[in-house]
N, C-alpha and C. Protein backbone atom coordinates (compact mmCIF):
# COMPACT_ATOMS: atom_id res chain seq x y z
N UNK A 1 20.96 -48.95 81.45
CA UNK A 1 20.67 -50.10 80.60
C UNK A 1 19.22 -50.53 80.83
N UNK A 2 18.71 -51.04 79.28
CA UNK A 2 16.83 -51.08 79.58
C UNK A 2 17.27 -52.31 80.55
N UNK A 3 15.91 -52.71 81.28
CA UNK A 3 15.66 -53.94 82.41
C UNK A 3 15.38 -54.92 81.08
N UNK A 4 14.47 -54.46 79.81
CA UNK A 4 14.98 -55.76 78.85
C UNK A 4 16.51 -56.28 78.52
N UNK A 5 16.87 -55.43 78.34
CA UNK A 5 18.50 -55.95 77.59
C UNK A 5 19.05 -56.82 78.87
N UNK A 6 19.05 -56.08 80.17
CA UNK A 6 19.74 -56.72 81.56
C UNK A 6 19.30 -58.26 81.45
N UNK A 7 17.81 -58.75 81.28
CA UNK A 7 17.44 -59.92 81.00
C UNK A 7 18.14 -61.26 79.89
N UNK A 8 18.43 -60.12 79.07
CA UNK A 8 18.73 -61.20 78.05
C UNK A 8 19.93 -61.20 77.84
N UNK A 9 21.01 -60.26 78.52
CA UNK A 9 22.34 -61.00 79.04
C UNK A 9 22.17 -61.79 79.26
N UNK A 10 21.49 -61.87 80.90
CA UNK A 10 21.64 -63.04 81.35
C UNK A 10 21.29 -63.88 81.32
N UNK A 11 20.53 -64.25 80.52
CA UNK A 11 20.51 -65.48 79.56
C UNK A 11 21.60 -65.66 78.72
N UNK A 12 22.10 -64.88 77.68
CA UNK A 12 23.54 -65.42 77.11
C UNK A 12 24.41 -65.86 78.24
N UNK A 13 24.24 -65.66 79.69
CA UNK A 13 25.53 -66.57 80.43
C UNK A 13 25.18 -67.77 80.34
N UNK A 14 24.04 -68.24 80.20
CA UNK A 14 23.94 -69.72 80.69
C UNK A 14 24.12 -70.88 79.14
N UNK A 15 25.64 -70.85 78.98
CA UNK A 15 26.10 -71.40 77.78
C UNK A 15 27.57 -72.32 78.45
N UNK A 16 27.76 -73.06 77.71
CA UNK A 16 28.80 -73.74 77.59
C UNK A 16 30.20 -72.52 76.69
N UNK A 17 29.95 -71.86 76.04
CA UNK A 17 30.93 -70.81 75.69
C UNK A 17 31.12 -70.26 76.11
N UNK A 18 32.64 -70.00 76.39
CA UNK A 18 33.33 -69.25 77.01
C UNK A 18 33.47 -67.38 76.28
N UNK A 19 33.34 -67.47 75.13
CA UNK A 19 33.46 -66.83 74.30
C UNK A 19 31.93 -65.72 75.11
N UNK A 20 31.05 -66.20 74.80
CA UNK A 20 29.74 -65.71 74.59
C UNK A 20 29.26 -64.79 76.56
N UNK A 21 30.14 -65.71 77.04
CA UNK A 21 29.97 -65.41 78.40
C UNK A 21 30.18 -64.42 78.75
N UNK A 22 31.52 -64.07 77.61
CA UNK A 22 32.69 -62.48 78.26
C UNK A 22 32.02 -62.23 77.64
N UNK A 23 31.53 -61.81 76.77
CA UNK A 23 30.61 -60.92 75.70
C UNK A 23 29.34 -60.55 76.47
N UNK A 24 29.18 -61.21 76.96
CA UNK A 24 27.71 -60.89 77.91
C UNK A 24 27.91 -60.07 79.01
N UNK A 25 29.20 -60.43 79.59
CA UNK A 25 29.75 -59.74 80.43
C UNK A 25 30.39 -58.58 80.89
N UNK A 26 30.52 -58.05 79.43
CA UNK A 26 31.86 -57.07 79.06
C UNK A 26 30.37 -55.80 79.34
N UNK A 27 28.97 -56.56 78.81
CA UNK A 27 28.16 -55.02 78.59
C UNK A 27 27.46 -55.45 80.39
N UNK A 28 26.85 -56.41 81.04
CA UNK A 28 26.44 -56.12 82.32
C UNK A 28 27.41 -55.61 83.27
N UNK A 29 29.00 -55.84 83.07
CA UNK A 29 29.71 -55.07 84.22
C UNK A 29 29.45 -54.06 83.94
N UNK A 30 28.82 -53.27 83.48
CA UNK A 30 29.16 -51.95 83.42
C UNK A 30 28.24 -51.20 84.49
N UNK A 31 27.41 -52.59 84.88
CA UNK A 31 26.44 -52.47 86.17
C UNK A 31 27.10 -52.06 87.15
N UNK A 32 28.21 -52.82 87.70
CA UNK A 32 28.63 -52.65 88.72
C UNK A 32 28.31 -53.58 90.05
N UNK A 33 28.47 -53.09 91.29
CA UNK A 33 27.84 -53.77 92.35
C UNK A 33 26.07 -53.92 92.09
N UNK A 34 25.75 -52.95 91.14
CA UNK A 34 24.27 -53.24 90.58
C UNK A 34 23.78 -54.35 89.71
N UNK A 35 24.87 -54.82 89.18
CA UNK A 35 24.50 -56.51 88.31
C UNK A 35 24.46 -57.26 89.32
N UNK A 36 24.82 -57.38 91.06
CA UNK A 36 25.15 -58.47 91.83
C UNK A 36 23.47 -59.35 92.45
N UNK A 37 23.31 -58.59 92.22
CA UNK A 37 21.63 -59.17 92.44
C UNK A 37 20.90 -59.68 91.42
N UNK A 38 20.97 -59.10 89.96
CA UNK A 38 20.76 -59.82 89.08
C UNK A 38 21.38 -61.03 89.14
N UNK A 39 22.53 -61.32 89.17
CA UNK A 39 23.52 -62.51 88.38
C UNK A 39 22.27 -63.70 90.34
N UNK A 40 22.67 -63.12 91.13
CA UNK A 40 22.13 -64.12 92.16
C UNK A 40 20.63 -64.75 92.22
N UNK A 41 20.08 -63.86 91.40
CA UNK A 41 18.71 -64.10 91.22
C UNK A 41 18.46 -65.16 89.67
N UNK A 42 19.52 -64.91 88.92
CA UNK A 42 19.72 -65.75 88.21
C UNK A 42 20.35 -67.47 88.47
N UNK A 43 20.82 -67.44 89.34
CA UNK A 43 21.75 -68.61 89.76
C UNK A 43 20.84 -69.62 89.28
N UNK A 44 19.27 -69.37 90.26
CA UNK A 44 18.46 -71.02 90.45
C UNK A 44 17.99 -71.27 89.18
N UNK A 45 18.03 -70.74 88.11
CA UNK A 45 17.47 -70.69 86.98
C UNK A 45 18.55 -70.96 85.74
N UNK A 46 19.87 -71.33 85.82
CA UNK A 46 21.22 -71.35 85.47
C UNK A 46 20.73 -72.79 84.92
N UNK A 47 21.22 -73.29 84.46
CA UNK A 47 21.82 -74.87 84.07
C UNK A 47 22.82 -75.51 83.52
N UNK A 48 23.54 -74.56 83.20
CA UNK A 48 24.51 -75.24 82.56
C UNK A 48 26.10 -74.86 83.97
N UNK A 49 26.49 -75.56 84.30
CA UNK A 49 27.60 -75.21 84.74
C UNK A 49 28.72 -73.95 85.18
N UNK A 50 29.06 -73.81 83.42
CA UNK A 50 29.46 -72.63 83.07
C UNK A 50 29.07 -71.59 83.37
N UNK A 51 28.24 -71.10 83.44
CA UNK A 51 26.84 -70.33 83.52
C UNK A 51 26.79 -70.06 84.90
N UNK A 52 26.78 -71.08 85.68
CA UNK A 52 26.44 -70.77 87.18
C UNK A 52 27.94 -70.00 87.82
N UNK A 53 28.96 -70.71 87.19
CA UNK A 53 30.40 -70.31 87.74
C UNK A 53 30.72 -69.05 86.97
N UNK A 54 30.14 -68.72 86.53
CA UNK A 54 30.14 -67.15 85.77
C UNK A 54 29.83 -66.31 86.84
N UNK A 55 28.53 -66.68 87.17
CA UNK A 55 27.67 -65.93 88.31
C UNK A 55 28.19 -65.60 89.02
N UNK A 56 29.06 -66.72 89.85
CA UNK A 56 29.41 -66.43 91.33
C UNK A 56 31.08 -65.81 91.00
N UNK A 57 31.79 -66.39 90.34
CA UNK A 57 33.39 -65.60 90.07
C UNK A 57 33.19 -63.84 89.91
N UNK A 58 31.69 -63.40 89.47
CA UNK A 58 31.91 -62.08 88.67
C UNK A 58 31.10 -61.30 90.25
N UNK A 59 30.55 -61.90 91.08
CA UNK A 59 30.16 -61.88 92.10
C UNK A 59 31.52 -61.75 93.56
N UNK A 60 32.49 -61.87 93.27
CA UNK A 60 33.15 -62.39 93.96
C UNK A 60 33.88 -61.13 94.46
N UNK A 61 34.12 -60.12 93.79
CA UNK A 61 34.70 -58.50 94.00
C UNK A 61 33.67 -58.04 95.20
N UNK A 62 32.56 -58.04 95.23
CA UNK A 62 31.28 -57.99 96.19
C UNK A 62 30.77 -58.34 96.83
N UNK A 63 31.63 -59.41 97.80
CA UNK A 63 31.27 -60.27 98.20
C UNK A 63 31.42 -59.58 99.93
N UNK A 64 32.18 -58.38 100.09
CA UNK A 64 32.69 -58.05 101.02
C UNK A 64 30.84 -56.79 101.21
N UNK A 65 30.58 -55.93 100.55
CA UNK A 65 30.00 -55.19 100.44
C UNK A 65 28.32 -55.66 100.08
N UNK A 66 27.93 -56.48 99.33
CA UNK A 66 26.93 -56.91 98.43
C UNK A 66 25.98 -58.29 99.34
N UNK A 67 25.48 -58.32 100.19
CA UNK A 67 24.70 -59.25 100.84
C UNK A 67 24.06 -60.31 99.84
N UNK A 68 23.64 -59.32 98.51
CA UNK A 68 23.54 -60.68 97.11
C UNK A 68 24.49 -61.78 96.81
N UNK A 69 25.59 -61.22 97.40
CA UNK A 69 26.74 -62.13 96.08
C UNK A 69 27.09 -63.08 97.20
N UNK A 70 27.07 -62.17 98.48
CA UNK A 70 27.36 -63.41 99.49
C UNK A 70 26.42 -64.67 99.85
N UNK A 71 25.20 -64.31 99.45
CA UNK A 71 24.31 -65.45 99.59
C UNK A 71 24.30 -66.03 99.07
N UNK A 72 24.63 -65.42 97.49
CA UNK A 72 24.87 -66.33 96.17
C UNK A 72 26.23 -67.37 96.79
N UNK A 73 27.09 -67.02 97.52
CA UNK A 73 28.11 -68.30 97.53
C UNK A 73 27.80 -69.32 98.75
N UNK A 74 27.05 -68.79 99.55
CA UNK A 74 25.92 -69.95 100.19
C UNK A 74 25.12 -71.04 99.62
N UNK A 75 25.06 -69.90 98.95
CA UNK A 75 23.96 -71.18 97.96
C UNK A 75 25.07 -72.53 97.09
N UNK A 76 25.69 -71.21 96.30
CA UNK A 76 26.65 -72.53 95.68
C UNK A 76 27.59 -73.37 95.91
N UNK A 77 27.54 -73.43 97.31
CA UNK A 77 28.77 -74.21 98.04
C UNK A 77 28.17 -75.67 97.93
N UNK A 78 26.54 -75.64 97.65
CA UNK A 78 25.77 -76.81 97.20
C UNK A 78 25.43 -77.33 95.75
N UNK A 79 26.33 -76.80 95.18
CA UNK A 79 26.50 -76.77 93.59
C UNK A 79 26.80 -78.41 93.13
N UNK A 80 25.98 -78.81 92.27
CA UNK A 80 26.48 -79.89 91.92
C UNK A 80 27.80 -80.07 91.29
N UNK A 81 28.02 -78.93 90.66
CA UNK A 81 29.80 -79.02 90.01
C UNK A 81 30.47 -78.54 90.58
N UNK A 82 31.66 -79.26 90.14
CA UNK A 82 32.89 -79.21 91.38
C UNK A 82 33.44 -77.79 91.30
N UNK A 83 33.75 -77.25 90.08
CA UNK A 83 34.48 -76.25 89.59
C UNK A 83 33.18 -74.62 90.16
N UNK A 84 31.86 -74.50 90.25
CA UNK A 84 31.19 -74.17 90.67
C UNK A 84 31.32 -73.91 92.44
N UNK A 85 31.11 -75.20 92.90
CA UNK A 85 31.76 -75.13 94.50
C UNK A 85 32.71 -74.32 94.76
N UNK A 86 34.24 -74.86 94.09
CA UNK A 86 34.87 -74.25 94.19
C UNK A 86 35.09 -72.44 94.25
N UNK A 87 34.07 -72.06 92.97
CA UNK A 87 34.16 -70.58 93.11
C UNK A 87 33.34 -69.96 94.46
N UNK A 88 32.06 -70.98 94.57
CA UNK A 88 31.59 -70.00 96.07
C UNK A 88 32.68 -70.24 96.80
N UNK A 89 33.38 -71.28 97.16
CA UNK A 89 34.55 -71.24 98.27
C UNK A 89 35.51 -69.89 98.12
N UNK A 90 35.74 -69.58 97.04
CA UNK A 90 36.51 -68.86 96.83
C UNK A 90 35.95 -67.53 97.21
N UNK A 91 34.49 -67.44 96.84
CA UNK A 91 33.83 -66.05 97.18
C UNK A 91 33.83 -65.94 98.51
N UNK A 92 33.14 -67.14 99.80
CA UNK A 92 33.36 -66.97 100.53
C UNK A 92 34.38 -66.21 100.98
N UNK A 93 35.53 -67.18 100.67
CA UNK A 93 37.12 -66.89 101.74
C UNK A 93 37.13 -65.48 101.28
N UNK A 94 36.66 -64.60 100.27
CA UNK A 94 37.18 -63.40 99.99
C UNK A 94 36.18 -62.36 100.77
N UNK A 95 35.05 -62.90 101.25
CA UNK A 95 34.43 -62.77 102.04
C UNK A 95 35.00 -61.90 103.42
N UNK A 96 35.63 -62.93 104.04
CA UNK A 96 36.30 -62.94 105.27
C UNK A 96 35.28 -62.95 106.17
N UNK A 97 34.00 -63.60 106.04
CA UNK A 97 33.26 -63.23 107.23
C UNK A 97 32.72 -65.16 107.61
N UNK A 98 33.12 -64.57 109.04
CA UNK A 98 32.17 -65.56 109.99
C UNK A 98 31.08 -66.23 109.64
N UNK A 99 30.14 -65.72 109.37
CA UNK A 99 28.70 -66.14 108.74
C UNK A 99 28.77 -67.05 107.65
N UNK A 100 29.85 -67.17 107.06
CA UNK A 100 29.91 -68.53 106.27
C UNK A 100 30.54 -69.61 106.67
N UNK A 101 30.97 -69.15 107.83
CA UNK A 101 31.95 -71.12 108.75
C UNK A 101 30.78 -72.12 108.67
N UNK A 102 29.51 -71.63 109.09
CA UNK A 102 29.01 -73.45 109.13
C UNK A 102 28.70 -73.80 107.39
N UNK A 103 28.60 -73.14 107.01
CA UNK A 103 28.10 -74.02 105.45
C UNK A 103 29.47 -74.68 104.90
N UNK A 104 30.50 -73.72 105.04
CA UNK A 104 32.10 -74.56 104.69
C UNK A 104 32.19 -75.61 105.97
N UNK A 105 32.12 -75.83 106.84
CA UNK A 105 32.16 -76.76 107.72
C UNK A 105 31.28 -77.85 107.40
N UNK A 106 30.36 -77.64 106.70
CA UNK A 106 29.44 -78.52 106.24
C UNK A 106 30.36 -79.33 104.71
N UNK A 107 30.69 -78.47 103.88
CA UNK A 107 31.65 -79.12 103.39
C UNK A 107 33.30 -79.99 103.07
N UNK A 108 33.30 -80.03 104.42
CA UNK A 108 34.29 -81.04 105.11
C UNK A 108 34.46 -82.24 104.87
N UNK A 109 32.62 -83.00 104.63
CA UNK A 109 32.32 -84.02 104.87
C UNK A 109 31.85 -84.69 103.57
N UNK A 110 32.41 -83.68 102.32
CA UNK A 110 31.19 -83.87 101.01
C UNK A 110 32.51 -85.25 100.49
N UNK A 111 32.13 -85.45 99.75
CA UNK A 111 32.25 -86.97 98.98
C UNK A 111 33.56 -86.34 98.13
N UNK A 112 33.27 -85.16 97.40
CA UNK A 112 34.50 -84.89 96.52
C UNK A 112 35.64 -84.21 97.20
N UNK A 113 36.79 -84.70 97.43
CA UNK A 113 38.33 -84.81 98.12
C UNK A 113 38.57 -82.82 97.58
N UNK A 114 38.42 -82.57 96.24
CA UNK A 114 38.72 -81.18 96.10
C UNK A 114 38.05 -80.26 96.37
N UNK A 115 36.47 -80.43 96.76
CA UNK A 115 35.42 -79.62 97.82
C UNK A 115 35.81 -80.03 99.33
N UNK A 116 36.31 -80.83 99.54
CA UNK A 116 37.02 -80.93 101.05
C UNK A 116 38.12 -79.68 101.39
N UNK A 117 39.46 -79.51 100.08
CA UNK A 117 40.59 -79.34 100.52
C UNK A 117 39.67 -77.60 99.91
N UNK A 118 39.22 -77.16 99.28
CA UNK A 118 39.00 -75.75 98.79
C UNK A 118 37.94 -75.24 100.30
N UNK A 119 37.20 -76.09 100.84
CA UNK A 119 36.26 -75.52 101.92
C UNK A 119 37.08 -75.19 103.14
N UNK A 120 38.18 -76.64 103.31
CA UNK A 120 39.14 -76.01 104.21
C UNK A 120 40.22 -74.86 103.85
N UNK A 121 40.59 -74.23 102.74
CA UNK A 121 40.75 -73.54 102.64
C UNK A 121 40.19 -71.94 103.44
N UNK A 122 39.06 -71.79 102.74
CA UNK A 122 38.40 -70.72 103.25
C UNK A 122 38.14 -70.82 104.22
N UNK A 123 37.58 -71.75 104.79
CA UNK A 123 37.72 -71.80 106.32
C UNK A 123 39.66 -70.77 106.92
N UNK A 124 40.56 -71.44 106.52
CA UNK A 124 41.50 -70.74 107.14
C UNK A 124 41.66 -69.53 106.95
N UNK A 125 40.97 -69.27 105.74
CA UNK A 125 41.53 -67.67 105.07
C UNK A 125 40.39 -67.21 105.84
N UNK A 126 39.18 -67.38 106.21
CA UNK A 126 38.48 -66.37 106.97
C UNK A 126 39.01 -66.81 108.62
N UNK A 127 39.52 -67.85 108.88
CA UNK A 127 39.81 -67.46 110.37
C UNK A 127 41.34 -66.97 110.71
N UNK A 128 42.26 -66.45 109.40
CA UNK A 128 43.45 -65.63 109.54
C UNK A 128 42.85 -64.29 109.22
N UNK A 129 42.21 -63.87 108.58
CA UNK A 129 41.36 -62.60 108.41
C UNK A 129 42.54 -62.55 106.95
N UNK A 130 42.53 -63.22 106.20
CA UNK A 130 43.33 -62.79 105.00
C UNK A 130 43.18 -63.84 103.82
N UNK A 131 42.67 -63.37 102.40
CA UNK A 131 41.65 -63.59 101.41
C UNK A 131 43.00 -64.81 101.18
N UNK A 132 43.88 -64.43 100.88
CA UNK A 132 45.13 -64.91 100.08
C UNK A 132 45.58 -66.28 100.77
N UNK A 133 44.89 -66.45 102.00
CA UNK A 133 45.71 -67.95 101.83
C UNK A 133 44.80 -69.08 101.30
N UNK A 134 43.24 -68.15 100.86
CA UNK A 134 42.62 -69.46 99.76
C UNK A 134 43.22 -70.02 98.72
N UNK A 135 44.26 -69.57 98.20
CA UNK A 135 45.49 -69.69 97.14
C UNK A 135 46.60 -70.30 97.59
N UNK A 136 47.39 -69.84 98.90
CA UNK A 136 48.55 -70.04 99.60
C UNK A 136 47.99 -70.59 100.55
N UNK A 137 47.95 -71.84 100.52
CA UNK A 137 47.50 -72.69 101.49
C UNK A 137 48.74 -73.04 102.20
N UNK A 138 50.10 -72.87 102.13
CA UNK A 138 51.00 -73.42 102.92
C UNK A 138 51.51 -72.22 103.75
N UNK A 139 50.95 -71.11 103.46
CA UNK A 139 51.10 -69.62 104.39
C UNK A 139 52.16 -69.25 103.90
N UNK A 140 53.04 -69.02 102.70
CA UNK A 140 54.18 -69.39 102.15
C UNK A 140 54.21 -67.56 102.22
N UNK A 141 53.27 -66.49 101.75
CA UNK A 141 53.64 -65.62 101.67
C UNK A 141 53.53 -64.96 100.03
N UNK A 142 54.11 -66.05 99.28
CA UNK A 142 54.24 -65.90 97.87
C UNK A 142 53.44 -65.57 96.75
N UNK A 143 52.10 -66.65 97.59
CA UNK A 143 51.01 -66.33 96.69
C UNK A 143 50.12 -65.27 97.03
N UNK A 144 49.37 -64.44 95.94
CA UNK A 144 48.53 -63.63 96.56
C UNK A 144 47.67 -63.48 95.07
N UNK A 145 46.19 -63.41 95.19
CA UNK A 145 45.34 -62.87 94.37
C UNK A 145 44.30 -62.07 94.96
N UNK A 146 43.67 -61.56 93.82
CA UNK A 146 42.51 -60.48 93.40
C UNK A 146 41.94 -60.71 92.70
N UNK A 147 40.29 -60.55 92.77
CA UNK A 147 39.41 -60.82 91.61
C UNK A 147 39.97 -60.03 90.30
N UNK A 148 40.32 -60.65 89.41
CA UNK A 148 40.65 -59.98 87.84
C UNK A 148 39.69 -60.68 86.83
N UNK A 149 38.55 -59.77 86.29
CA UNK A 149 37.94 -60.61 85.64
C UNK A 149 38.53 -60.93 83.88
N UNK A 150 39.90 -60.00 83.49
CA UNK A 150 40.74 -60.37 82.45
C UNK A 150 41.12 -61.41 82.68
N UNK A 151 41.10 -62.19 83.25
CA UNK A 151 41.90 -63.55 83.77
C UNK A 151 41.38 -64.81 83.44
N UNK A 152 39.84 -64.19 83.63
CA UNK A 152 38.91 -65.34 83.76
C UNK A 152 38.39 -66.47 82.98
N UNK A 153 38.11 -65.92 81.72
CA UNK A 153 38.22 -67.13 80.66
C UNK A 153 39.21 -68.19 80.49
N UNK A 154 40.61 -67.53 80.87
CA UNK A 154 41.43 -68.41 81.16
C UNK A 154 41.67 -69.71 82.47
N UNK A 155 41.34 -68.86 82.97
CA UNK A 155 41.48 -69.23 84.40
C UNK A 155 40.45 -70.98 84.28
N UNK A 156 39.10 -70.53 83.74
CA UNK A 156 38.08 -70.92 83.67
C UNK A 156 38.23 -71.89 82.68
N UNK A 157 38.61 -71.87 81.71
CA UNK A 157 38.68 -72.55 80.46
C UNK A 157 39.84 -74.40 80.86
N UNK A 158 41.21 -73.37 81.77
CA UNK A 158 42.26 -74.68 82.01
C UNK A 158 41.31 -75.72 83.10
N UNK A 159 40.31 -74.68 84.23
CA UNK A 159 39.70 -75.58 85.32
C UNK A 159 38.53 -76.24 84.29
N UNK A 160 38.32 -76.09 83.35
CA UNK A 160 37.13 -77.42 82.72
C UNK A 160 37.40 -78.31 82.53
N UNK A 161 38.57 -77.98 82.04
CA UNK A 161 39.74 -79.05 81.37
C UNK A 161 39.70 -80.53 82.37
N UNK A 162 39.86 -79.95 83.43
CA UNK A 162 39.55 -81.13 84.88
C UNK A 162 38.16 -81.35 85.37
N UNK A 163 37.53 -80.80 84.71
CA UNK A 163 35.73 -81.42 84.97
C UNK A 163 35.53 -82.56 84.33
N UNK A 164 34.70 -82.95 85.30
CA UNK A 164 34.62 -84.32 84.24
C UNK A 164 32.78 -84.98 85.26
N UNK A 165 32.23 -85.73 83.76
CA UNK A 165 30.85 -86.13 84.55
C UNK A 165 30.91 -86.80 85.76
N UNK A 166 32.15 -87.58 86.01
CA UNK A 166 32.17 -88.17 87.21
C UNK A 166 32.28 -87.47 88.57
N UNK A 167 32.66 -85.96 88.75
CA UNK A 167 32.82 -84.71 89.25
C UNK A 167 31.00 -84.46 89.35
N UNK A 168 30.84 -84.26 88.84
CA UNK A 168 29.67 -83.40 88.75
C UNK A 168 28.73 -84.27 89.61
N UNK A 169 28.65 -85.98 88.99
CA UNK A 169 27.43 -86.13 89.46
C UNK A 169 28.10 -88.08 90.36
N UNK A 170 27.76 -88.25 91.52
CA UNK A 170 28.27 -89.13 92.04
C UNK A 170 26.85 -90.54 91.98
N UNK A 171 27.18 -91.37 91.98
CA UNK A 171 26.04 -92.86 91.72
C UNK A 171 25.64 -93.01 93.52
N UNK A 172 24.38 -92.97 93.65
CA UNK A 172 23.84 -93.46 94.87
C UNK A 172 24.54 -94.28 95.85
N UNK A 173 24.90 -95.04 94.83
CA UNK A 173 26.13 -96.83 95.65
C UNK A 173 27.45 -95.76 96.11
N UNK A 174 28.14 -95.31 95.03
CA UNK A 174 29.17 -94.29 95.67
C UNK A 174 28.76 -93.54 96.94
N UNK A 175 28.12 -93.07 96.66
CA UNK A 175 27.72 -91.57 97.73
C UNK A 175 27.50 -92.54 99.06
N UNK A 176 27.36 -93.98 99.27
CA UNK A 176 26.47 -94.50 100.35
C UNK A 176 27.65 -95.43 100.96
N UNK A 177 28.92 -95.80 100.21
CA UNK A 177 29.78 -96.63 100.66
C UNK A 177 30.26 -95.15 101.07
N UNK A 178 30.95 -93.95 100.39
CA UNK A 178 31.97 -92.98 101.23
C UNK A 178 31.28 -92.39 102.53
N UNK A 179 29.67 -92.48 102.28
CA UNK A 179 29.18 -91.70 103.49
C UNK A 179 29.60 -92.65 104.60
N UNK A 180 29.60 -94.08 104.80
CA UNK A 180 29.16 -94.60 105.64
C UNK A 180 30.72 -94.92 106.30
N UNK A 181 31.78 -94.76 105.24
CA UNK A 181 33.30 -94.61 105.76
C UNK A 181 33.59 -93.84 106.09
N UNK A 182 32.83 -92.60 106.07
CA UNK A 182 33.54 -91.56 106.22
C UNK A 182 33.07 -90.55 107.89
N UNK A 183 31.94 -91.44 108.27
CA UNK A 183 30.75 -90.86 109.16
C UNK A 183 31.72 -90.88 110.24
N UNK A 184 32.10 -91.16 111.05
CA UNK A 184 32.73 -91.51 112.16
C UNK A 184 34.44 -89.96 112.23
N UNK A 185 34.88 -89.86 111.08
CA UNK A 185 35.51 -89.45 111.02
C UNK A 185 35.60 -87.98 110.69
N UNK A 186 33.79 -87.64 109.85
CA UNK A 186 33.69 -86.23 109.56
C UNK A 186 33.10 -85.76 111.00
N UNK A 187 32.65 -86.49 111.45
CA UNK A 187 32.01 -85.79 113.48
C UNK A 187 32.91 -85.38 113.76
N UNK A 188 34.12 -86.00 114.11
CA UNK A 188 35.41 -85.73 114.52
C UNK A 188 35.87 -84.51 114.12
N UNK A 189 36.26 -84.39 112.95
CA UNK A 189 36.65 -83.25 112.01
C UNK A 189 35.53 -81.95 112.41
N UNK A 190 34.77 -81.76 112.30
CA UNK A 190 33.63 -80.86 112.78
C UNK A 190 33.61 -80.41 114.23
N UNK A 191 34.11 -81.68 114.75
CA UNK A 191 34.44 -80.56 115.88
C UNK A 191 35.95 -79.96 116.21
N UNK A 192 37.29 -80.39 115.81
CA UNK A 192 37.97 -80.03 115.59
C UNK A 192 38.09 -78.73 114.61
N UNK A 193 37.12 -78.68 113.80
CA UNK A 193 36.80 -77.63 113.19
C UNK A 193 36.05 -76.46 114.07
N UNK A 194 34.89 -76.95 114.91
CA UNK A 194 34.49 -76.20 115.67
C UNK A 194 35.64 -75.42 116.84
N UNK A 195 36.37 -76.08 117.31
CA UNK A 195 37.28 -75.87 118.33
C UNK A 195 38.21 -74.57 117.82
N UNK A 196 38.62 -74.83 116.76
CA UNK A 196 39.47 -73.97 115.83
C UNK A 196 39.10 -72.72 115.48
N UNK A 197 37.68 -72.72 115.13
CA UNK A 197 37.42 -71.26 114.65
C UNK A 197 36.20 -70.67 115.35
N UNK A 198 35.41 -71.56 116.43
CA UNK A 198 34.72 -70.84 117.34
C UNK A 198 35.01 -69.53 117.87
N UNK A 199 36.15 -68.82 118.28
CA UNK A 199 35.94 -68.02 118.59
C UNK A 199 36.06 -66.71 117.62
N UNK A 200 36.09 -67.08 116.71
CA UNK A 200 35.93 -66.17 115.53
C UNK A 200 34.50 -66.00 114.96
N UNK A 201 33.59 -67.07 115.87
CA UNK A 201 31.94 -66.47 115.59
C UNK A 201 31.53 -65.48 116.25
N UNK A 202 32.18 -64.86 117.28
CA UNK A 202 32.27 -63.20 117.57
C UNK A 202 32.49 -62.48 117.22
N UNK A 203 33.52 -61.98 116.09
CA UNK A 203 33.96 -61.22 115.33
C UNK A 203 32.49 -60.76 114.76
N UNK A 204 32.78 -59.59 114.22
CA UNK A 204 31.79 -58.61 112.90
C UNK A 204 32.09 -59.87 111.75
N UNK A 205 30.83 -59.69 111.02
CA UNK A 205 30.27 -60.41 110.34
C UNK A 205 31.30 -60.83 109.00
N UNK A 206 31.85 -59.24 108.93
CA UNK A 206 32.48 -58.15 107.48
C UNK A 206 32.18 -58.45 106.00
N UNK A 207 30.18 -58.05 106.37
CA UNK A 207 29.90 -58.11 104.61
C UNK A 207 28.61 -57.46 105.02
């Protein structure tokens, strides 16, 4: 594929359509683990939401192999949208590697309650060494997934449904009353967190 055309995919991701996204998508997978550096190099340059959570979900098969895609969910664990966060969490935990405990540990302490419960997630799924309990959070057994990117518009389309501007972007006064309730109690948590999966910062990296 010319390095022009590769460009101007990726620009059709950065849309609010869902439609236009798979369409963009259907011709760069054909990259392979070779689109994963594109789509990451694209991230900081993203704006629209959609767009960014494109990036990192289609990133997420590579996350084990691809040092791009994994940085890419470093990065977006600082995503202003919730639904965004969420997918680096998800890339992480599929991850399984060590090298991402402190940035999810870092999100322990964030303001939004569903970047709390998705960071602790991955946190457990990389310190059981198993992708699936980012899903099966009660260790139930039952649940289990795999990146399917047939899935995804869907998948993607019901989680917008629960976005909302108040998600995305929090008011100074907010962010400064939860920080200041919450300070005493995320130290705590952090190190209970530390205690828990410290010795899994020895392990191989596995990415």
């Amino acid at each position: 594929m010319e390095e022009e055309r590769v460009r101007e995919l990726v620009l059709q991701l950065d849309t609010t359509s869902f439609t236009q996204i798979d369409a963009a998508w259907e011709e760069l997978g054909e990259l392979g683990e070779a689109a994963v550096p594109i789509l990451a190099q694209a991230y900081r340059g993203m704006r629209r939401w959609q767009g960014r959570a494109a990036l990192v979900y289609y990133s997420i098969p590579f996350a084990r192999t691809s040092r791009a895609a994994f940085e890419l969910g470093l990065a977006a664990v600082s995503d202003r949208a919730t639904l965004v966060r969420y997918r680096a969490c998800m890339l992480l935990a599929y991850s399984l590697s060590a090298e991402a405990l402190p940035a999810l540990e870092q999100l322990l302490c964030h303001t939004d309650p569903k970047t709390v419960e998705d960071a602790r997630a991955a946190i457990d799924a990389i310190q059981h060494r198993n992708h699936h309990y980012f899903v099966d959070r009660d260790h139930t057994g039952r649940m289990r997934w795999e990146p399917n990117f047939s899935e995804y518009l869907q998948t993607l389309s019901s989680e917008a449904a629960q976005e909302t501007d108040a998600q995305q972007q929090s008011s100074a006064d907010q962010t400064g009353r939860k920080a200041e309730g919450a300070a005493g109690g995320c130290a705590e948590m952090a190190l209970l967190v530390f205690s828990i999966v410290g010795g899994w910062m020895a392990l191989p990296l596995g990415v």
